[in-house]
C-alpha atoms as a PDB file:
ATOM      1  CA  UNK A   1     155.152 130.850  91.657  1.00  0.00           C
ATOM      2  CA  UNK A   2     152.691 132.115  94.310  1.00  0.00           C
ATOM      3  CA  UNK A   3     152.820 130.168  97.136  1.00  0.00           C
ATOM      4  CA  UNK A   4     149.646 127.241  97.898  1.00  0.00           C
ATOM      5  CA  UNK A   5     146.929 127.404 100.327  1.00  0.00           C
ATOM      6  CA  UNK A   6     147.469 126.114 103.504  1.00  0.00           C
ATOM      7  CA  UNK A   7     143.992 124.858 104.979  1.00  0.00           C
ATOM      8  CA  UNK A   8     144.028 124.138 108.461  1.00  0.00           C
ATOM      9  CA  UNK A   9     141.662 121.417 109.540  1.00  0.00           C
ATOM     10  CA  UNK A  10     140.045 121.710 112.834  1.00  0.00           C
ATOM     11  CA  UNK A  11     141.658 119.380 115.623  1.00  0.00           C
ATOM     12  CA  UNK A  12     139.922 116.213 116.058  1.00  0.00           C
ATOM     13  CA  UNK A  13     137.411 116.105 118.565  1.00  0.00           C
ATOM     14  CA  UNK A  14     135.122 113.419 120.076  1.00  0.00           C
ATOM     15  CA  UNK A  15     132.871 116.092 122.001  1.00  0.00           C
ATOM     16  CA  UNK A  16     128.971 114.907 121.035  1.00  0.00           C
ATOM     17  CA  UNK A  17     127.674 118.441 120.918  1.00  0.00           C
ATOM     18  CA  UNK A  18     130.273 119.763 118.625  1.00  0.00           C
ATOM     19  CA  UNK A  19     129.713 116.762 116.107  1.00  0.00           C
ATOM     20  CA  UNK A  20     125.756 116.557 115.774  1.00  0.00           C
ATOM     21  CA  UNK A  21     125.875 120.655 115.192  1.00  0.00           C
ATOM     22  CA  UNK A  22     128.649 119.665 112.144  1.00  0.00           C
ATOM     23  CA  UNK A  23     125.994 117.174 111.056  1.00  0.00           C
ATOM     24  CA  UNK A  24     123.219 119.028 111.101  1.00  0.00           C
ATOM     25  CA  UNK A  25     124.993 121.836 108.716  1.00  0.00           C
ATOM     26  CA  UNK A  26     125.898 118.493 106.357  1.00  0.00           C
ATOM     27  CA  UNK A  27     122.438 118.033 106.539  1.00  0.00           C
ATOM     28  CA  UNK A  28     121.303 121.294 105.574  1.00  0.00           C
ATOM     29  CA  UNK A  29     123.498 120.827 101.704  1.00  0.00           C
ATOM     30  CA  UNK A  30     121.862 117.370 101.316  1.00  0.00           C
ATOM     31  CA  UNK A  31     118.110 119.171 102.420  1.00  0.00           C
ATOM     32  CA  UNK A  32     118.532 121.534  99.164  1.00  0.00           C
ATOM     33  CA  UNK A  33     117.596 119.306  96.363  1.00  0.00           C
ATOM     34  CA  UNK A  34     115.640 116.242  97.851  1.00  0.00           C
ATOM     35  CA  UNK A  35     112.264 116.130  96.824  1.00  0.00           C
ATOM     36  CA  UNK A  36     109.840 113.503  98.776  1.00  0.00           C
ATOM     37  CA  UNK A  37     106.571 112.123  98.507  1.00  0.00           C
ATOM     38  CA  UNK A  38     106.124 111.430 102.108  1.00  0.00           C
ATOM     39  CA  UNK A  39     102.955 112.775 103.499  1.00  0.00           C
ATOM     40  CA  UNK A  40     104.596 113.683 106.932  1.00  0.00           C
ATOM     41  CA  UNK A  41     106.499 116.638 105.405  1.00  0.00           C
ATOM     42  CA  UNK A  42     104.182 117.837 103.026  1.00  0.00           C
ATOM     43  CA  UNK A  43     103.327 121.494 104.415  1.00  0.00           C
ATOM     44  CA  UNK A  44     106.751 122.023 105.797  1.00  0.00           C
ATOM     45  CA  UNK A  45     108.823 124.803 104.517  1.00  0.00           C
ATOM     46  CA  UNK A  46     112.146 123.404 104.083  1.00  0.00           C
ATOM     47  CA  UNK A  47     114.022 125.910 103.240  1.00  0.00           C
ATOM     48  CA  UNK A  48     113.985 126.898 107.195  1.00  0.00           C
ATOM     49  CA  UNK A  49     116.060 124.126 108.413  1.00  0.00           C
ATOM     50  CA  UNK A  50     119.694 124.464 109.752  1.00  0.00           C
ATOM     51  CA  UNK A  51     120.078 128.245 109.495  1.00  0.00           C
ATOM     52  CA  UNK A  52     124.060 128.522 109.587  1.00  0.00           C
ATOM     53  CA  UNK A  53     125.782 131.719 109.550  1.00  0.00           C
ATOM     54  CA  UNK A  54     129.017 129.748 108.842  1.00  0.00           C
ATOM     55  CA  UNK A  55     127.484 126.428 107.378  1.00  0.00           C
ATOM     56  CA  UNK A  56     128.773 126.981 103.984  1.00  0.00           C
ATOM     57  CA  UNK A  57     132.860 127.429 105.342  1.00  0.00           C
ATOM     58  CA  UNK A  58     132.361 124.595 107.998  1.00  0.00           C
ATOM     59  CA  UNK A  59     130.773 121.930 105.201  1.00  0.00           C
ATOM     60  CA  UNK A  60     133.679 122.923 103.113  1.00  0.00           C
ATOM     61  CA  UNK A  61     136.322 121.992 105.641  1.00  0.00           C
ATOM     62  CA  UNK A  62     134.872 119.085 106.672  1.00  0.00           C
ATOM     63  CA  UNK A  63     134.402 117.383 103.149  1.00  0.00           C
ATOM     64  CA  UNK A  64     137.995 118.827 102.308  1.00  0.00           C
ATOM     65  CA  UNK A  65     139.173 116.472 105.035  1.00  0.00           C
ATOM     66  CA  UNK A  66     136.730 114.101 104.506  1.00  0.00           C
ATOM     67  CA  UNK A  67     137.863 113.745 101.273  1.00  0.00           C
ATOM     68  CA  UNK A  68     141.958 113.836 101.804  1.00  0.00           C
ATOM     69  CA  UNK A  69     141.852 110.849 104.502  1.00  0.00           C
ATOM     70  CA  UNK A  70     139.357 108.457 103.391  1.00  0.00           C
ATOM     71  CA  UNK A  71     141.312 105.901 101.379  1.00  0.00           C
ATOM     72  CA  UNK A  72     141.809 102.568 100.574  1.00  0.00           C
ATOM     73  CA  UNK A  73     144.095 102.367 103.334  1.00  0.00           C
ATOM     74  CA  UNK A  74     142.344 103.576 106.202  1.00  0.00           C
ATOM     75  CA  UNK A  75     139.295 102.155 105.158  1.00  0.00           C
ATOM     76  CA  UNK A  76     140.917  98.720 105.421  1.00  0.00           C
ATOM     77  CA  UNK A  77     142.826  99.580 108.774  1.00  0.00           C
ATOM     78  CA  UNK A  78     139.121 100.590 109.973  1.00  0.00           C
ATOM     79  CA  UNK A  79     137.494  97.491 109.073  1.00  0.00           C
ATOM     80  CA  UNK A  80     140.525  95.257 111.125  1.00  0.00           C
ATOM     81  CA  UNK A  81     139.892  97.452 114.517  1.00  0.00           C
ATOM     82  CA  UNK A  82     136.003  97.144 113.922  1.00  0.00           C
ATOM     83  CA  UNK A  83     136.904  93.071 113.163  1.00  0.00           C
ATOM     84  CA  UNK A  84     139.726  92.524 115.402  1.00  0.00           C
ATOM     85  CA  UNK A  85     139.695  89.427 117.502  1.00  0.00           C
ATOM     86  CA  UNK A  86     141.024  91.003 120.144  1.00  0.00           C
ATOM     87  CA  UNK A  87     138.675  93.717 120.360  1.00  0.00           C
ATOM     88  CA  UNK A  88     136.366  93.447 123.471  1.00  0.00           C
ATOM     89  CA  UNK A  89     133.065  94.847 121.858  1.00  0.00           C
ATOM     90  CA  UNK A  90     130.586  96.436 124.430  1.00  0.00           C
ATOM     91  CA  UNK A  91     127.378  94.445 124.965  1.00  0.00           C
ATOM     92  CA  UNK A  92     124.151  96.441 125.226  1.00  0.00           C
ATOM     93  CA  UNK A  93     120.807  96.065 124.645  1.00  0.00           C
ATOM     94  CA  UNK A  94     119.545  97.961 121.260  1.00  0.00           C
ATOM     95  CA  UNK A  95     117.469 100.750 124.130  1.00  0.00           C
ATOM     96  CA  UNK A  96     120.173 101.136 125.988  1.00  0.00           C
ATOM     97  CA  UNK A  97     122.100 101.812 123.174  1.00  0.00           C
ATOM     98  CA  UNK A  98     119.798 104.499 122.256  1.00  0.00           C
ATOM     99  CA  UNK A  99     119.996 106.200 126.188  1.00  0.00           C
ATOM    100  CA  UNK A 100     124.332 105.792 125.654  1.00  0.00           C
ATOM    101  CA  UNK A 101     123.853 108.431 122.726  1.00  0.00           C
ATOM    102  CA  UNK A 102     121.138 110.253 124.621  1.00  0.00           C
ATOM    103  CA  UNK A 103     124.807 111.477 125.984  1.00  0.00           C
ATOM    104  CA  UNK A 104     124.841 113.352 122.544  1.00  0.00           C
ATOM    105  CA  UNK A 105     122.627 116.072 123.057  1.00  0.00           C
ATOM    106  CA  UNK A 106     123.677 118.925 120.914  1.00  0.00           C
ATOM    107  CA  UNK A 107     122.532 122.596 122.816  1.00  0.00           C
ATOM    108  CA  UNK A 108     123.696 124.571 119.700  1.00  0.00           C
ATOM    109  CA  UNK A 109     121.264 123.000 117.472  1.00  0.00           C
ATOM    110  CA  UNK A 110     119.365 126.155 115.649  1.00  0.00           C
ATOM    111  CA  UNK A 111     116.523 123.350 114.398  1.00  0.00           C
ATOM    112  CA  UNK A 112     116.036 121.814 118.118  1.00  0.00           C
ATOM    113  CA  UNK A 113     116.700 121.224 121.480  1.00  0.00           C
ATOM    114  CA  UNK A 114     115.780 117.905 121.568  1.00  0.00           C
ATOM    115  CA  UNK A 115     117.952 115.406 122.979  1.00  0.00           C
ATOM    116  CA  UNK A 116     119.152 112.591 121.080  1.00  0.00           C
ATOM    117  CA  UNK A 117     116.088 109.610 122.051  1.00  0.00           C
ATOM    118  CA  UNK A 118     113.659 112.326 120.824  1.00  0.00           C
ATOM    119  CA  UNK A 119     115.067 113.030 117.589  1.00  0.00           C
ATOM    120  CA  UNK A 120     115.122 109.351 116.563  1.00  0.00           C
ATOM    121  CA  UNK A 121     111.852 108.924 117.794  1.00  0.00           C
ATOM    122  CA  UNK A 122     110.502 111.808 116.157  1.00  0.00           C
ATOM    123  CA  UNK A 123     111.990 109.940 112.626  1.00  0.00           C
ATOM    124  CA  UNK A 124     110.499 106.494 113.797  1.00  0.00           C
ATOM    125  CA  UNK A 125     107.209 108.344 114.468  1.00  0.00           C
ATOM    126  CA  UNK A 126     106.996 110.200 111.225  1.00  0.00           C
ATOM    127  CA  UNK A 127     107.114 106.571 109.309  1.00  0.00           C
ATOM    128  CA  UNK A 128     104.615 105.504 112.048  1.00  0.00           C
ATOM    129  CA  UNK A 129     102.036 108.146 111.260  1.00  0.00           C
ATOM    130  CA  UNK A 130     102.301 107.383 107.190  1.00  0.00           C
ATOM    131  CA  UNK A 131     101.638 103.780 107.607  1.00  0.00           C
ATOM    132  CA  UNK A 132     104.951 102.320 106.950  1.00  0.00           C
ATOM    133  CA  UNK A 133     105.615  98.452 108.315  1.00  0.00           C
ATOM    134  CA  UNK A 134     106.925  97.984 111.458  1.00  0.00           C
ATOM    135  CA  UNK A 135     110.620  97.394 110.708  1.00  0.00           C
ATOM    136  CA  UNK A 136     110.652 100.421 108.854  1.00  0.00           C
ATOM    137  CA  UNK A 137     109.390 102.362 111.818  1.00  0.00           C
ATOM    138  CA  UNK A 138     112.227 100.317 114.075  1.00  0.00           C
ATOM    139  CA  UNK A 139     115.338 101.622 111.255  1.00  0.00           C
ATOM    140  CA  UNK A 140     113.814 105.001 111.731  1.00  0.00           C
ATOM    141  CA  UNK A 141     114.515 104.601 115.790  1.00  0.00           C
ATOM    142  CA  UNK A 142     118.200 103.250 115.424  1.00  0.00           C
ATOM    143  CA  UNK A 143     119.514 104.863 112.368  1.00  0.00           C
ATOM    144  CA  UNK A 144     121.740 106.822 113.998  1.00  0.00           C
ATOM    145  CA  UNK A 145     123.245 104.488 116.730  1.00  0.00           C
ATOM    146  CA  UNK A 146     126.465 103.929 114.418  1.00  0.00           C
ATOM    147  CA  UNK A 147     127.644 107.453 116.443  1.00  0.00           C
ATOM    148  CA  UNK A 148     128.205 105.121 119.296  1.00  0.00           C
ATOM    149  CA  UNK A 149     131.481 104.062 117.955  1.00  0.00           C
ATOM    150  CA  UNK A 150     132.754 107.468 119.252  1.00  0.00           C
ATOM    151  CA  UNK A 151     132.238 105.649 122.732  1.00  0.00           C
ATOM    152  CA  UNK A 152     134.727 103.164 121.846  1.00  0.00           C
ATOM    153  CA  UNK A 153     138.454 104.396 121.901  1.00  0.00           C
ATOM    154  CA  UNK A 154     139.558 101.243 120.282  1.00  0.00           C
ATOM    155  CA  UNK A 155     138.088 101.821 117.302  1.00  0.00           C
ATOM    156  CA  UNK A 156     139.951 105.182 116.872  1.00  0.00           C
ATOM    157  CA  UNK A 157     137.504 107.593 115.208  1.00  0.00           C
ATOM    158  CA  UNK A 158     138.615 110.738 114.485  1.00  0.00           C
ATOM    159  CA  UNK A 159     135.572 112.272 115.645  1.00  0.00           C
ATOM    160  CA  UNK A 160     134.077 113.801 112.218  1.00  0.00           C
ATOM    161  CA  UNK A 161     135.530 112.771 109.154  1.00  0.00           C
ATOM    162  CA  UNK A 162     134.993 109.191 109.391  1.00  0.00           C
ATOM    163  CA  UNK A 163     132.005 109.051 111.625  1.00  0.00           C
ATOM    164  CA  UNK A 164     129.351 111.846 109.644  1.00  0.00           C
ATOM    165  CA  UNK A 165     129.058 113.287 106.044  1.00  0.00           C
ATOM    166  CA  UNK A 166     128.354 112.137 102.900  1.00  0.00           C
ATOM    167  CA  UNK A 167     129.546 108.756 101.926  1.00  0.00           C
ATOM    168  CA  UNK A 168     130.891 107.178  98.615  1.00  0.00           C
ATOM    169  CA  UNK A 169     132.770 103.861  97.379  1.00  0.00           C
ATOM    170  CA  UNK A 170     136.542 103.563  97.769  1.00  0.00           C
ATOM    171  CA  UNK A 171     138.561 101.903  95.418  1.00  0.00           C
ATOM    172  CA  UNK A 172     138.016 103.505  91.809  1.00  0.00           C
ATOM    173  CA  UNK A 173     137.879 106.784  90.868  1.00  0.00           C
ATOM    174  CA  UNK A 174     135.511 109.364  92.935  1.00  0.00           C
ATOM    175  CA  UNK A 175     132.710 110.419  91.117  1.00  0.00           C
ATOM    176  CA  UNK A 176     132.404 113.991  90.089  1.00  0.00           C
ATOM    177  CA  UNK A 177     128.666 113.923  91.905  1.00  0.00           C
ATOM    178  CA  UNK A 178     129.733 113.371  94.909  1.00  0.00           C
ATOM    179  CA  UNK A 179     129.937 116.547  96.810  1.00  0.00           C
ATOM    180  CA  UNK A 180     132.934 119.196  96.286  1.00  0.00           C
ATOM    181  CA  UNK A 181     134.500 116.808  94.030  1.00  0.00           C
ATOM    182  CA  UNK A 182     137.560 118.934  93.459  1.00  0.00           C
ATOM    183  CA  UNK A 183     139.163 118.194  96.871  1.00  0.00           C
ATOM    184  CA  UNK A 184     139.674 114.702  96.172  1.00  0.00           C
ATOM    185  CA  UNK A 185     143.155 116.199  94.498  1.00  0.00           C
ATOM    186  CA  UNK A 186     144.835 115.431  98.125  1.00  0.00           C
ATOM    187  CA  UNK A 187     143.610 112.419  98.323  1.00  0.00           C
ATOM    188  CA  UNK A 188     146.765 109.702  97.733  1.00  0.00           C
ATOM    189  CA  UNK A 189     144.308 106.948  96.043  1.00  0.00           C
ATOM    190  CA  UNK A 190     143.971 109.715  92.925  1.00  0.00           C
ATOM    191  CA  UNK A 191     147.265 109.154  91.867  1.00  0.00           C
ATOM    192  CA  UNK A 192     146.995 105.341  92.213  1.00  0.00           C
ATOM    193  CA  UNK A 193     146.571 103.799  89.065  1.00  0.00           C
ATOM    194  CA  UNK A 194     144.297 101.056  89.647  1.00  0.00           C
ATOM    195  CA  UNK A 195     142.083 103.080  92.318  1.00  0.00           C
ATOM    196  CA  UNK A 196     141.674 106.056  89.845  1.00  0.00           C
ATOM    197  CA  UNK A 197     139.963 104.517  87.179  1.00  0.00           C
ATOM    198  CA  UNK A 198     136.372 104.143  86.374  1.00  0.00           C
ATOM    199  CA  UNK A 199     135.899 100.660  88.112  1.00  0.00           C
ATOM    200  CA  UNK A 200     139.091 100.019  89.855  1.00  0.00           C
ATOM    201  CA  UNK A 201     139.128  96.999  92.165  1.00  0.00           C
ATOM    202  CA  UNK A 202     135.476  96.585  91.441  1.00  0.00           C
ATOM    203  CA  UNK A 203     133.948  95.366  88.193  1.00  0.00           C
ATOM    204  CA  UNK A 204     130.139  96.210  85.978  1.00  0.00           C
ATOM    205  CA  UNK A 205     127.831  95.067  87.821  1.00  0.00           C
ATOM    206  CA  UNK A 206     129.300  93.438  90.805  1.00  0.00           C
ATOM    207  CA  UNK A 207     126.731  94.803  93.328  1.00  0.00           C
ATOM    208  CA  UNK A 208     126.620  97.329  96.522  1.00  0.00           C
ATOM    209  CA  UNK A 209     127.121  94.985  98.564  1.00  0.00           C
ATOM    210  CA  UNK A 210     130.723  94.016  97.448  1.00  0.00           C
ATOM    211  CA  UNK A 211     131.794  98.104  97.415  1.00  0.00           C
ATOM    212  CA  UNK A 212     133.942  99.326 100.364  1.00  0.00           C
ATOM    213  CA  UNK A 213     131.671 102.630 101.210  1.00  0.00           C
ATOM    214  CA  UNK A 214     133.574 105.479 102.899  1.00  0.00           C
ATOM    215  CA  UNK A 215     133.980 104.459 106.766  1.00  0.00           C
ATOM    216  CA  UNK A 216     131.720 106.175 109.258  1.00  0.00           C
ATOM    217  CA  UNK A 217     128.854 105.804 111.502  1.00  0.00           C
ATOM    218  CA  UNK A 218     125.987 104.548 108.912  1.00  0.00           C
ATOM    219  CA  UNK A 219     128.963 101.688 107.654  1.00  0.00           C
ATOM    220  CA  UNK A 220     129.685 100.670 111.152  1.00  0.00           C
ATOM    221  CA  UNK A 221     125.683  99.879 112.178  1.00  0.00           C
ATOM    222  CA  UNK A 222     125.378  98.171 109.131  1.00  0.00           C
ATOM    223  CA  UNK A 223     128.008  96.136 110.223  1.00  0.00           C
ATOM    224  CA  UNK A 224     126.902  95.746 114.131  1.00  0.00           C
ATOM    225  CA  UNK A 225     122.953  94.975 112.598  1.00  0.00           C
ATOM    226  CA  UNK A 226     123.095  92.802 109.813  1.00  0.00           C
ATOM    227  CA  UNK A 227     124.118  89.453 111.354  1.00  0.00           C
ATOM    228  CA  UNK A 228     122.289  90.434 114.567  1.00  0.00           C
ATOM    229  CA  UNK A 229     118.739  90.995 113.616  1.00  0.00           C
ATOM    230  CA  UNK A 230     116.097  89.908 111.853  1.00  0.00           C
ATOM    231  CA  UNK A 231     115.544  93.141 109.840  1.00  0.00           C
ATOM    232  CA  UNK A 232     114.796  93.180 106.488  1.00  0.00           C
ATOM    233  CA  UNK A 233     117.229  94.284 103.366  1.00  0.00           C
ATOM    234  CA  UNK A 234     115.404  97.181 103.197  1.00  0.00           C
ATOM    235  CA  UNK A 235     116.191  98.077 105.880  1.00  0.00           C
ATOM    236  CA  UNK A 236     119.958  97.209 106.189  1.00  0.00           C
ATOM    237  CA  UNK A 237     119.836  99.572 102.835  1.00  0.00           C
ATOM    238  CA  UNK A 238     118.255 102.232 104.828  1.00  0.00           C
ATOM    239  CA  UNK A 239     120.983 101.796 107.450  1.00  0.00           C
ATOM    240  CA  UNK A 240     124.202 101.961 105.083  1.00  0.00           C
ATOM    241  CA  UNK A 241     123.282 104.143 102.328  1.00  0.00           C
ATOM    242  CA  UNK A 242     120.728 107.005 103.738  1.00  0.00           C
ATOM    243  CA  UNK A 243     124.308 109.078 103.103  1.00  0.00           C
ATOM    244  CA  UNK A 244     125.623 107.743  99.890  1.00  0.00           C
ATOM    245  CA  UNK A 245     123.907 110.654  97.979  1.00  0.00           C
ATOM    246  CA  UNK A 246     125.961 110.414  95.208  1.00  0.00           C
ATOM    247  CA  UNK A 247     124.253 107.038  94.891  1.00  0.00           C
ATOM    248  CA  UNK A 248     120.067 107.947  95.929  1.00  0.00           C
ATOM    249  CA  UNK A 249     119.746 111.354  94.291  1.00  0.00           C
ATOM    250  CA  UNK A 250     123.013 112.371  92.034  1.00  0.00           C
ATOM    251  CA  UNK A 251     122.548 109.050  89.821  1.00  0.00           C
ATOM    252  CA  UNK A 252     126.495 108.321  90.689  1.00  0.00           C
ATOM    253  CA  UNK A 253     127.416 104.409  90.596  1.00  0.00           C
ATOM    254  CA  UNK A 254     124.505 103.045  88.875  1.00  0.00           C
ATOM    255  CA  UNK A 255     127.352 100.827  86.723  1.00  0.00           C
ATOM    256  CA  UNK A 256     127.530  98.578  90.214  1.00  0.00           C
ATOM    257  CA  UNK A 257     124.576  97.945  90.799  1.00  0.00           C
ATOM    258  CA  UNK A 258     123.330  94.560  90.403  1.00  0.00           C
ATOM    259  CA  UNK A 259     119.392  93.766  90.104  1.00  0.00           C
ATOM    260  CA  UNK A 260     118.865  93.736  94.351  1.00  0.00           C
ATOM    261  CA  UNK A 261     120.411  97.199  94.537  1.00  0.00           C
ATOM    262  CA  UNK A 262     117.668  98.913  92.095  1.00  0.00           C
ATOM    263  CA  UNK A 263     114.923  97.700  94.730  1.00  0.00           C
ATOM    264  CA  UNK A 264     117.137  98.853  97.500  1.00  0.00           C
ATOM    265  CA  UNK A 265     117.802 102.047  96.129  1.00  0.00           C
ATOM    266  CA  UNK A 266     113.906 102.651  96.201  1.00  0.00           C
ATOM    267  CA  UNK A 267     113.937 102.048  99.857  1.00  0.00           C
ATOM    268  CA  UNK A 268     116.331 104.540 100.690  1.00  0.00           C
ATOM    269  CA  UNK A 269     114.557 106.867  98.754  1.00  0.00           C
ATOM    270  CA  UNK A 270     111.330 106.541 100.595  1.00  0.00           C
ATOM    271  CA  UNK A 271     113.078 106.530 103.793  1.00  0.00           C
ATOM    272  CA  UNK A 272     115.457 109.313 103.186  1.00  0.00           C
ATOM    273  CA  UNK A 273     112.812 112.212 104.426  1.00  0.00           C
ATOM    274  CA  UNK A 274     112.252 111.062 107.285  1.00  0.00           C
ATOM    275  CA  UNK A 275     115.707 111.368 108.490  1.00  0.00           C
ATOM    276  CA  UNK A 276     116.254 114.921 106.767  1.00  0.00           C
ATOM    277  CA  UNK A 277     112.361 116.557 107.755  1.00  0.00           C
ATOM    278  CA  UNK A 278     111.470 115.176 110.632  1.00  0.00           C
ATOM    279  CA  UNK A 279     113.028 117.374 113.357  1.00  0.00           C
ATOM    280  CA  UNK A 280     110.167 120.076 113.849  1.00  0.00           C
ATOM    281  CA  UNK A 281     107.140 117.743 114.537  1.00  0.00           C
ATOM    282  CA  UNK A 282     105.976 117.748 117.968  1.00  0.00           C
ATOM    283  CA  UNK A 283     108.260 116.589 120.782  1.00  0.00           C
ATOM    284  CA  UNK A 284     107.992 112.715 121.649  1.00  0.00           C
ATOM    285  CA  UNK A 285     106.834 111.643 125.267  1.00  0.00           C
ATOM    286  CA  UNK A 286     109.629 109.223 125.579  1.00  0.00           C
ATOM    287  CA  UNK A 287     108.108 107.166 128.736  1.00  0.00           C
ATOM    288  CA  UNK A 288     104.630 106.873 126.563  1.00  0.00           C
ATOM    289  CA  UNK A 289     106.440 105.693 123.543  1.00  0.00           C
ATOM    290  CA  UNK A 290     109.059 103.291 125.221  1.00  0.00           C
ATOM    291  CA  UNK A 291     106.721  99.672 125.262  1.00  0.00           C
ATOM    292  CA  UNK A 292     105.683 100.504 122.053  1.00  0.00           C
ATOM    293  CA  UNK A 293     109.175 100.526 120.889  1.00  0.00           C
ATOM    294  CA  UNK A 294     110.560  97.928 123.156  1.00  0.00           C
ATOM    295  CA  UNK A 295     108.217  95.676 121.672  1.00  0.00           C
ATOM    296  CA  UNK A 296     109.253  96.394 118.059  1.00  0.00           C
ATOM    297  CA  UNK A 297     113.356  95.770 119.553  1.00  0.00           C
ATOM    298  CA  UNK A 298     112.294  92.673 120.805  1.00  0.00           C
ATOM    299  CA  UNK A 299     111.001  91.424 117.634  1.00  0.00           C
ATOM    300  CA  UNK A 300     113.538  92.452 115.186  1.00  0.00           C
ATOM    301  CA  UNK A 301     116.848  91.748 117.831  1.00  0.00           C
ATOM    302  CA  UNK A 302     115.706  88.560 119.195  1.00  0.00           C
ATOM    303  CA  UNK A 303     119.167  88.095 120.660  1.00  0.00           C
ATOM    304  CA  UNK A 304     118.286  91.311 122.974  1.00  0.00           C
ATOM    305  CA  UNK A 305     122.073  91.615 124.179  1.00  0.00           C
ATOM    306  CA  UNK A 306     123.840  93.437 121.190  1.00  0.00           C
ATOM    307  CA  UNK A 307     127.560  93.090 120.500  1.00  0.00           C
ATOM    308  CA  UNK A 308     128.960  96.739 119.516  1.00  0.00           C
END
């Protein structure tokens, strides 16, 4: 017998610029097949974003480990550090959030330069410009603050497996939609008989909101918003599942969904290009913009002191 494979995964790393140039190649894959009816994007040739020499190799890697270590298990261990009584979590406001991941500038970004702040105000100004309500304009601005948890040691991210990619429900069997299904075969919870099958711990029906989605940076804001704002459903939707594409575009999952989920999933439709298209509009003046947006924080997080 010929001897296996050995794939080596890159070593984990927290370092800001490494990660949002890993994301951006994610990106690209998820770019390919999305077709919007936002007005913002219309003339843009999208086939010109996130030019990677090595994009295809890198994606593969990452979803291969992606895909091994995301279990039941460490899902649930995840979910207890995030929980834990005895974890101190950071208190910022929702703006100085934003200026802590300003810290996350990536310089190797083919698509940008831009800093951090300007990118998720270029997003926020995109649904600005087409009319969209004010809290959708506000999830544009933060939709991305769930990298902050690679600030926190406690929490013990990896540093790209569980904070970017794609993301998909734990607990039954992965769906064959979801991206690179095939290396799911090293993942433990494939051989477990109740996780492997169709519905596992779930049941018909039972709603998003009761599935355990993969654990990474769009999971953890969810988690940090939902009881600490006054934002809509549509946009806590926007928040968790702009990366469950298996869910928005592939069709994947539809059996859980109760009656909410089929109006959420047309909000994170409509709000999906504006995240993926956005990043060649004009740069933001970030000083000019700032009231603007402070006001829109100050309605939506009345508590103004966020616990992270």
């Amino acid at each position: 017998m010929a001897p296996s494979a050995i794939v080596e995964f890159p070593p984990a790393t927290h370092d800001g610029q490494v990660l949002e140039s890993l994301s951006d190649a994610i990106d690209d894959v998820n770019c390919i097949k999305y077709d919007s009816e936002a007005k913002f994007d219309s003339e843009k040739d999208k086939s010109q974003f996130r030019q990677y020499e090595d994009a295809c190799d890198r994606v593969k890697n990452f979803y291969r480990e992606q895909h091994k270590k995301q279990t039941v298990a460490y899902n649930l261990a995840a979910r207890n550090r995030f929980n834990s009584a005895s974890r101190v979590r950071p208190e910022m406001t929702v703006w100085q959030a934003i200026e802590k991941l300003n810290t996350l500038i990536d310089e190797s970004d083919p698509d940008t330069t831009l800093s951090q702040i300007e990118h998720l105000l270029q997003s926020a100004e995109a649904i600005r410009r087409d009319g969209k309500p004010r809290w959708m304009q506000l999830t544009g601005l933060i939709h991305d603050l769930g990298k902050l948890m690679l600030f926190f040691p406690e929490l013990e991210t990896q540093g790209q497996w569980d904070v970017v990619g794609d993301t998909f429900p734990v607990g039954c069997a992965f769906d064959k939609r979801i991206i690179l299904p095939e290396t799911f075969e090293a993942n433990p919870d494939t051989k477990d008989p109740i996780y492997n099958t169709k519905f596992g711990i779930y049941s018909p029906g039972c709603g998003l909101d009761n599935i355990m989605l993969s654990w990474g940076h769009d999971e953890y804001l969810y988690h940090v918003v939902k009881d600490q704002s006054t934002l809509p459903d549509e946009a806590l939707a926007m928040i968790r599942y702009h990366s469950f594409y298996p869910w928005h575009r592939e069709g994947a999952y539809r059996e859980l969904m109760c009656k909410k989920d089929h109006a959420m999933l047309k909000a994170v439709q409509a709000f999906n290009p504006y995240d993926l298209y956005s990043k060649s509009d004009n740069v933001p003046s970030v000083e000019e913009l700032k009231p603007y947006y402070m006001d829109l924080i100050n309605e939506f997080f009345p508590q103004k002191l966020i616990k992270w």
